[in-house]
C-alpha atoms as a PDB file:
ATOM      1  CA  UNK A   1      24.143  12.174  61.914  1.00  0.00           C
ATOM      2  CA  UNK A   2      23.398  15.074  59.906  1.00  0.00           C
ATOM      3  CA  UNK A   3      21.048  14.891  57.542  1.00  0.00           C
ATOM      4  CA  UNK A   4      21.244  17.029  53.772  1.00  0.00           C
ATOM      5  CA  UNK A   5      17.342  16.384  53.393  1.00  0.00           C
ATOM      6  CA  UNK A   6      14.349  15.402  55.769  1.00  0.00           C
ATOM      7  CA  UNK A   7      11.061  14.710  54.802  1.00  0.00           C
ATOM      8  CA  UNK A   8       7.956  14.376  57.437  1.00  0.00           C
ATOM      9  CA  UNK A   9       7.307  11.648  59.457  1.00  0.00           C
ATOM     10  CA  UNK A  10       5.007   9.072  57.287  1.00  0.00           C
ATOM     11  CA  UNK A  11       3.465   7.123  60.574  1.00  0.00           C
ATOM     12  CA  UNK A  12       7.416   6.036  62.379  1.00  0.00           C
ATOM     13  CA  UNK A  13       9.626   6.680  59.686  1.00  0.00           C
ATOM     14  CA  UNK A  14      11.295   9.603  57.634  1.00  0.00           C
ATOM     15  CA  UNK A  15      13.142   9.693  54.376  1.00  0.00           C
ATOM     16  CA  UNK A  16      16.453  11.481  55.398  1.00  0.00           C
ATOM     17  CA  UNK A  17      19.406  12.226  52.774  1.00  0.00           C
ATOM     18  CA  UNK A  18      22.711  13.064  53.361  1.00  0.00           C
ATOM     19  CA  UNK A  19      25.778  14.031  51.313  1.00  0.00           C
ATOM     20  CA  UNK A  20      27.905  11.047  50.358  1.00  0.00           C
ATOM     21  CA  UNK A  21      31.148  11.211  48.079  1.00  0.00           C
ATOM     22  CA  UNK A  22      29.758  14.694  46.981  1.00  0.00           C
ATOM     23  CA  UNK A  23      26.300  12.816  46.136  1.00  0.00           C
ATOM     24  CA  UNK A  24      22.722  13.227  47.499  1.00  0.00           C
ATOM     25  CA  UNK A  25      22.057   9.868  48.998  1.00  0.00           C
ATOM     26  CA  UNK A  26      18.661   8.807  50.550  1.00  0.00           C
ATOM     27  CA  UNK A  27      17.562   6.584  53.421  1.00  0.00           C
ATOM     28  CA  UNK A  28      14.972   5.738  56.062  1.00  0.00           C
ATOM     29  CA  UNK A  29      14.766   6.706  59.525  1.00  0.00           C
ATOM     30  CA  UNK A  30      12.666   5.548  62.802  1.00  0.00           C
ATOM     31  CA  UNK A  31      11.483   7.976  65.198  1.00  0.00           C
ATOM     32  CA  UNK A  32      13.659   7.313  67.884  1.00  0.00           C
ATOM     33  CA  UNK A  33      16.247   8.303  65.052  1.00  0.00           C
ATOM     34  CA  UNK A  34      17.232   4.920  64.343  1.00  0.00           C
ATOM     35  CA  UNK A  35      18.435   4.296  60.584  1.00  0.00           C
ATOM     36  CA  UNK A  36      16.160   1.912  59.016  1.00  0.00           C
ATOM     37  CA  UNK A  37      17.456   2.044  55.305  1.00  0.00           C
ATOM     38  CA  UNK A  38      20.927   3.330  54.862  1.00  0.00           C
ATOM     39  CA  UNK A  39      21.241   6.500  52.949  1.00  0.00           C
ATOM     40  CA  UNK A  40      22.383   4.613  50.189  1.00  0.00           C
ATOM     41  CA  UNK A  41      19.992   5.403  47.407  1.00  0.00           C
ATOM     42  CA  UNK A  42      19.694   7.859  44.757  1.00  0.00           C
ATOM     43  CA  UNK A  43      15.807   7.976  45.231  1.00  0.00           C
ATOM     44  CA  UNK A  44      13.366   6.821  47.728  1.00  0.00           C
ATOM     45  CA  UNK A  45       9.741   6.933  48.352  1.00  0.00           C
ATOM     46  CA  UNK A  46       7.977   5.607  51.306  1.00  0.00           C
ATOM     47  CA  UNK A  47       3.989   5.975  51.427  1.00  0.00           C
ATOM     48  CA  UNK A  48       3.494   3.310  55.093  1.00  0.00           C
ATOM     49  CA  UNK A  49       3.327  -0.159  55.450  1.00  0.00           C
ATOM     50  CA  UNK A  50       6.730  -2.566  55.320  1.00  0.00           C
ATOM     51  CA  UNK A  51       7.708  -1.753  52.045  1.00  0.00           C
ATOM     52  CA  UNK A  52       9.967   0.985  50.642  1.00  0.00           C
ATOM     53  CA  UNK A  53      10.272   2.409  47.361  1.00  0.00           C
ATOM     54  CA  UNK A  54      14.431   2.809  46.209  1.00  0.00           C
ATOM     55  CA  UNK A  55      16.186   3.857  43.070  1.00  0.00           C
ATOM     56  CA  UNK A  56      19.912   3.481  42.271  1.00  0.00           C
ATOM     57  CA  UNK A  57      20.895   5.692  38.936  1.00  0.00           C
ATOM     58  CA  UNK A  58      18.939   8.256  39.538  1.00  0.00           C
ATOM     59  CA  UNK A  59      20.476  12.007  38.821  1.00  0.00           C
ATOM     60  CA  UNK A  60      19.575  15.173  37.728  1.00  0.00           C
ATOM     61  CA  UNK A  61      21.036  17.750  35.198  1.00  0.00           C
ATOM     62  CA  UNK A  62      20.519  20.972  34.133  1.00  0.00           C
ATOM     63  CA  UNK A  63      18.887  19.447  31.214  1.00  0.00           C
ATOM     64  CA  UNK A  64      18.508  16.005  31.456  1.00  0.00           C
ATOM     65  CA  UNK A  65      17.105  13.207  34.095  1.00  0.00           C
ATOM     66  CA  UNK A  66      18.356   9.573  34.646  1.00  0.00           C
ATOM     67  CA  UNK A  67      15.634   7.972  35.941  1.00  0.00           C
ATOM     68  CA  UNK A  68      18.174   5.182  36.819  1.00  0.00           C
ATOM     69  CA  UNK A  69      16.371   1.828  38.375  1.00  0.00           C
ATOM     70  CA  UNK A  70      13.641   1.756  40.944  1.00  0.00           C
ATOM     71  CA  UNK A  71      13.284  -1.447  43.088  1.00  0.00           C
ATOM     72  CA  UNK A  72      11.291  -2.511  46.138  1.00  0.00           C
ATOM     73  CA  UNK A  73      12.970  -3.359  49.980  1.00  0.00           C
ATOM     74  CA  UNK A  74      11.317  -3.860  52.912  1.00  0.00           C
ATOM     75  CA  UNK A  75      12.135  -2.321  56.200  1.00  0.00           C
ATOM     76  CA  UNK A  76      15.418  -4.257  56.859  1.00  0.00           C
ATOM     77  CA  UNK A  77      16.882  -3.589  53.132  1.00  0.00           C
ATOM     78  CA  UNK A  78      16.043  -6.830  51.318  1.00  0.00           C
ATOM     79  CA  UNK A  79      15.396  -6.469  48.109  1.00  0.00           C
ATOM     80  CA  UNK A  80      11.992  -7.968  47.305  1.00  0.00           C
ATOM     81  CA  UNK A  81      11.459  -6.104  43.791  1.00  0.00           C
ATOM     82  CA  UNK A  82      14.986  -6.208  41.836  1.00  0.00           C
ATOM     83  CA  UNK A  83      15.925  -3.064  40.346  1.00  0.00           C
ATOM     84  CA  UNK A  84      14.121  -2.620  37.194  1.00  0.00           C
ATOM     85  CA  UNK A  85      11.856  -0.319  36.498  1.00  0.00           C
ATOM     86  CA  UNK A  86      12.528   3.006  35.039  1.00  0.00           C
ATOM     87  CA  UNK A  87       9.676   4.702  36.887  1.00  0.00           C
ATOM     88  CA  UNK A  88       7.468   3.464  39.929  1.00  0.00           C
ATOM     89  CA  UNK A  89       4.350   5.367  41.390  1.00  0.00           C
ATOM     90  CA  UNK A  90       3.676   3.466  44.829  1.00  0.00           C
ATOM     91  CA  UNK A  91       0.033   3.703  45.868  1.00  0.00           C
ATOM     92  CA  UNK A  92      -1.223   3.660  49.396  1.00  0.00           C
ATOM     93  CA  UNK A  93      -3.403   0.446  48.569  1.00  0.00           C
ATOM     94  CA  UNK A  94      -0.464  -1.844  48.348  1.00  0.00           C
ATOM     95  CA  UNK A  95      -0.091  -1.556  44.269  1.00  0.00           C
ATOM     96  CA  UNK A  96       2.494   0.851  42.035  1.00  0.00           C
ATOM     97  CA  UNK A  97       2.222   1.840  38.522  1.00  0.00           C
ATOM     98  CA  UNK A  98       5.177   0.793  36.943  1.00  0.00           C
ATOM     99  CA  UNK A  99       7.281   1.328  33.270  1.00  0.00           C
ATOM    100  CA  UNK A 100      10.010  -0.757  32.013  1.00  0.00           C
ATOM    101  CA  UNK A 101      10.640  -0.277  27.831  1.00  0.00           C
ATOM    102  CA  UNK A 102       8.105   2.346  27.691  1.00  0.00           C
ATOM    103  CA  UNK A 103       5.731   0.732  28.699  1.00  0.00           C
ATOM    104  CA  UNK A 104       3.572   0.676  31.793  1.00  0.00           C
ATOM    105  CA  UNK A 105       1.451  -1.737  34.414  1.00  0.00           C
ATOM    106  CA  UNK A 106       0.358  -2.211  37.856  1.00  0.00           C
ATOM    107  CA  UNK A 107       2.480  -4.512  40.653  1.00  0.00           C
ATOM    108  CA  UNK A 108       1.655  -4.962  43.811  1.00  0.00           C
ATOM    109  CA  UNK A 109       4.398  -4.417  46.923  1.00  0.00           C
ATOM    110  CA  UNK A 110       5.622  -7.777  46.538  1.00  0.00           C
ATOM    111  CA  UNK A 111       6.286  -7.524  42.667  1.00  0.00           C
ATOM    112  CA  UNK A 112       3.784  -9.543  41.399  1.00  0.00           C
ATOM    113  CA  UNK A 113       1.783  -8.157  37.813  1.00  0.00           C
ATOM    114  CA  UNK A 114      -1.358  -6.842  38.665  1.00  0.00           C
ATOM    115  CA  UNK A 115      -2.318  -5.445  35.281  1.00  0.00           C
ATOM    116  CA  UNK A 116       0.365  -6.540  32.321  1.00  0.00           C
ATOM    117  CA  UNK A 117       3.055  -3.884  31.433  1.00  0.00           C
ATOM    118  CA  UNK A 118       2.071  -3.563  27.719  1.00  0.00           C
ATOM    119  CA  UNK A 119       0.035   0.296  27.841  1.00  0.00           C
ATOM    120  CA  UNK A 120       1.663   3.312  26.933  1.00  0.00           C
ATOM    121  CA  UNK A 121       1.016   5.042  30.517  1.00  0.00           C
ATOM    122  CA  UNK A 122      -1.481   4.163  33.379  1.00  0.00           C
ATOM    123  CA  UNK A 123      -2.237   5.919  36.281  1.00  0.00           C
ATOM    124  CA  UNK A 124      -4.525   5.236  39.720  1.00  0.00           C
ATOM    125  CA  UNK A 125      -8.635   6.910  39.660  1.00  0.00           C
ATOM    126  CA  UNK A 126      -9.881   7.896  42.521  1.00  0.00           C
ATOM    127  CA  UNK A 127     -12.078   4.795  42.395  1.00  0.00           C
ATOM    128  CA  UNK A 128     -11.049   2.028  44.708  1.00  0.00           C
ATOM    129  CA  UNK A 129      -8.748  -0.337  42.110  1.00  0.00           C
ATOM    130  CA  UNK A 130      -9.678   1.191  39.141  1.00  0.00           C
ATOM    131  CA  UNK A 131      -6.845   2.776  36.533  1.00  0.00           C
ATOM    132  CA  UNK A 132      -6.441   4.820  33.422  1.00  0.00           C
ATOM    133  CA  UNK A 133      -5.144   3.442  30.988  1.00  0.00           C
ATOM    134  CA  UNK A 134      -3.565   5.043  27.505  1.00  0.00           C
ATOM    135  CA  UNK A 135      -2.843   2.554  24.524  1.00  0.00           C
ATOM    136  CA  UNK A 136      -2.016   4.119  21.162  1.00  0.00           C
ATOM    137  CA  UNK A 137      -3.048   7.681  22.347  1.00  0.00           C
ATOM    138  CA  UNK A 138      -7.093   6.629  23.788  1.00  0.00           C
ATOM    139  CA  UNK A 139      -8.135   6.162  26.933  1.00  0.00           C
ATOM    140  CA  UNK A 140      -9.822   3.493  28.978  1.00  0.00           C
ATOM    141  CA  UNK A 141     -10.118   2.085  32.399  1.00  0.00           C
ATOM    142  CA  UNK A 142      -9.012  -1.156  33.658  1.00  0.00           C
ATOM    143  CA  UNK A 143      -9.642  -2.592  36.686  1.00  0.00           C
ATOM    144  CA  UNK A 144      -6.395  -4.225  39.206  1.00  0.00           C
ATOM    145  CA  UNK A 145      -7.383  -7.366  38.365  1.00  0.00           C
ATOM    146  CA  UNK A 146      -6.186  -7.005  34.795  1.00  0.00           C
ATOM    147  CA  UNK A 147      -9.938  -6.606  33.365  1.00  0.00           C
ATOM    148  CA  UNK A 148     -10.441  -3.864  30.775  1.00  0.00           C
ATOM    149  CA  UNK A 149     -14.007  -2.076  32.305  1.00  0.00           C
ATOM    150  CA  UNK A 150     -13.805   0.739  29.142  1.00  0.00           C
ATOM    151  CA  UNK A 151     -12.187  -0.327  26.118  1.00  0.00           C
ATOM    152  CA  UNK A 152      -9.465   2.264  25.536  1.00  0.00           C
ATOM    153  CA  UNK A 153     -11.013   4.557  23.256  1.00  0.00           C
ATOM    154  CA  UNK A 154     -11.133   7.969  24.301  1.00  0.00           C
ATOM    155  CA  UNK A 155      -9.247  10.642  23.125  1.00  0.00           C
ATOM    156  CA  UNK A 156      -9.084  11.586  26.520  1.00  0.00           C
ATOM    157  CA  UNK A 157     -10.420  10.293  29.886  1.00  0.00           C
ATOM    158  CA  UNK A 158     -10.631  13.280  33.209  1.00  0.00           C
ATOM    159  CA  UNK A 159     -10.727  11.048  36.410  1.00  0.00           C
ATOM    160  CA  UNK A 160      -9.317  13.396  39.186  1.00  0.00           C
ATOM    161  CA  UNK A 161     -12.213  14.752  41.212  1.00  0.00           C
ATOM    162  CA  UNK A 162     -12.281  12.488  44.360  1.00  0.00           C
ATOM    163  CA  UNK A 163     -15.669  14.051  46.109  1.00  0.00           C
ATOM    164  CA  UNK A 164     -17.695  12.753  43.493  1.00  0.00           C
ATOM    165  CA  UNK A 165     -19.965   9.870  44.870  1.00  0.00           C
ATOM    166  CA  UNK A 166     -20.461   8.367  41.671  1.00  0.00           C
ATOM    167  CA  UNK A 167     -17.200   8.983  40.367  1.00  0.00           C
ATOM    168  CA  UNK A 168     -18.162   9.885  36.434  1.00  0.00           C
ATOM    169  CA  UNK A 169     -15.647  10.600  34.823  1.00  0.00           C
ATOM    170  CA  UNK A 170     -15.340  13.090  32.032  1.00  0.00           C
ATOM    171  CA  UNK A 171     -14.504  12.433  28.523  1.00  0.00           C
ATOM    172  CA  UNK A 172     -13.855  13.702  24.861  1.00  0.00           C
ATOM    173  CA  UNK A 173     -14.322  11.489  21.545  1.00  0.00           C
ATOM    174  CA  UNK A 174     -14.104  12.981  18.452  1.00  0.00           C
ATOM    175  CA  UNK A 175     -15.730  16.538  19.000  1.00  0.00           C
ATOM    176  CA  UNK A 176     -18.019  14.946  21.703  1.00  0.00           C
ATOM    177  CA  UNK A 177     -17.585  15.666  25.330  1.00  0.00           C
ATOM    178  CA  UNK A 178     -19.925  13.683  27.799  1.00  0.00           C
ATOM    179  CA  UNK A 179     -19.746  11.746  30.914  1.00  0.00           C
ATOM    180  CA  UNK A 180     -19.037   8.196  31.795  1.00  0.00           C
ATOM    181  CA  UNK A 181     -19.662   5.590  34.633  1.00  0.00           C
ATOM    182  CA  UNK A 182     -17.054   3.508  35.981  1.00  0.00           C
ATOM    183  CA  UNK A 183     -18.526   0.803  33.994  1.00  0.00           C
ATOM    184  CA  UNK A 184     -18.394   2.943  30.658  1.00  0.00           C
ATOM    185  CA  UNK A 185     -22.260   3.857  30.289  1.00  0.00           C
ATOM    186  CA  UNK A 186     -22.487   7.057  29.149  1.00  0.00           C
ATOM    187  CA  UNK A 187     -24.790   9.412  31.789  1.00  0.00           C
ATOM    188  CA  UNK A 188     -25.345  13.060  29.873  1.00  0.00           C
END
């Protein structure tokens, strides 16, 4: 086959495209070159483990984006997550920030609701199961199992440096900058 797109082996498989009916379509390849997924999708996203990450919708303009519907299969294209989220951010760790409606929440691979989809965005910190969350434009942190560790009240919450032992995390209320803990004690 020839492939439109490859992407780098992630552990024995590569997300290949290929033109189909004049479209991009994506799929999933083996190393021996074996097709996994069929390049059927509009999007895909593979990060390891049994799972893959597939959209059908998706397209590009000049000036807009259809973010079309993202949905989970696993490595012989079963659907285990139906197609309905308008964005999906897999995660290494087995979970995925999701948005349906605007608003946002944490599965895990297999679908089920980590952290409720009722924030206006959240995102992964680089501390083991710990997320940002934004709700009504301030920031907090909530942990995967659905527990809020820092109320959301922030008007805005830096969590991105990853070789900090402690992980503090930098914030702003008001016209006051400081730093946090992961358990929301303020350090200096």
């Amino acid at each position: 086959m020839k492939y439109k797109k490859l992407s780098c082996f992630w552990g024995e498989y590569a997300e290949v495209a290929m033109t189909v009916n004049g479209h991009c379509k994506w799929g999933l390849i083996h190393k021996s070159g074996a097709e996994v997924i069929p390049t059927k999708y509009d999007s895909i996203s593979y990060v390891g483990g049994d799972v893959v990450f597939v959209n059908i919708g998706f397209k590009e303009g000049r000036k807009l984006q259809y973010p079309g519907k993202w949905g989970i299969v696993d490595l012989k294209n079963i659907v285990i997550v139906p197609f309905k989220y308008s964005v999906l951010y897999p995660y290494e760790n087995g979970f995925a920030s999701v948005c349906i409606r605007n608003k946002w929440g944490v599965i895990d691979w297999h679908g089920s609701i980590m952290i409720p989809i009722k924030y206006d965005f959240i995102c992964q910190t680089p501390v083991e199961k710990l997320y940002m969350i934004e709700l009504a434009s301030k920031f907090g942190l909530i942990s995967i199992d659905g527990k809020v560790v820092v109320e959301p009240i922030y008007d805005e919450l830096n969590c991105w440096n990853q070789s900090d032992p402690d992980q503090y995390f930098a914030v702003r209320k008001n016209d006051e900058t400081f730093f946090i803990d992961k358990y929301g004690k303020q350090k200096f």
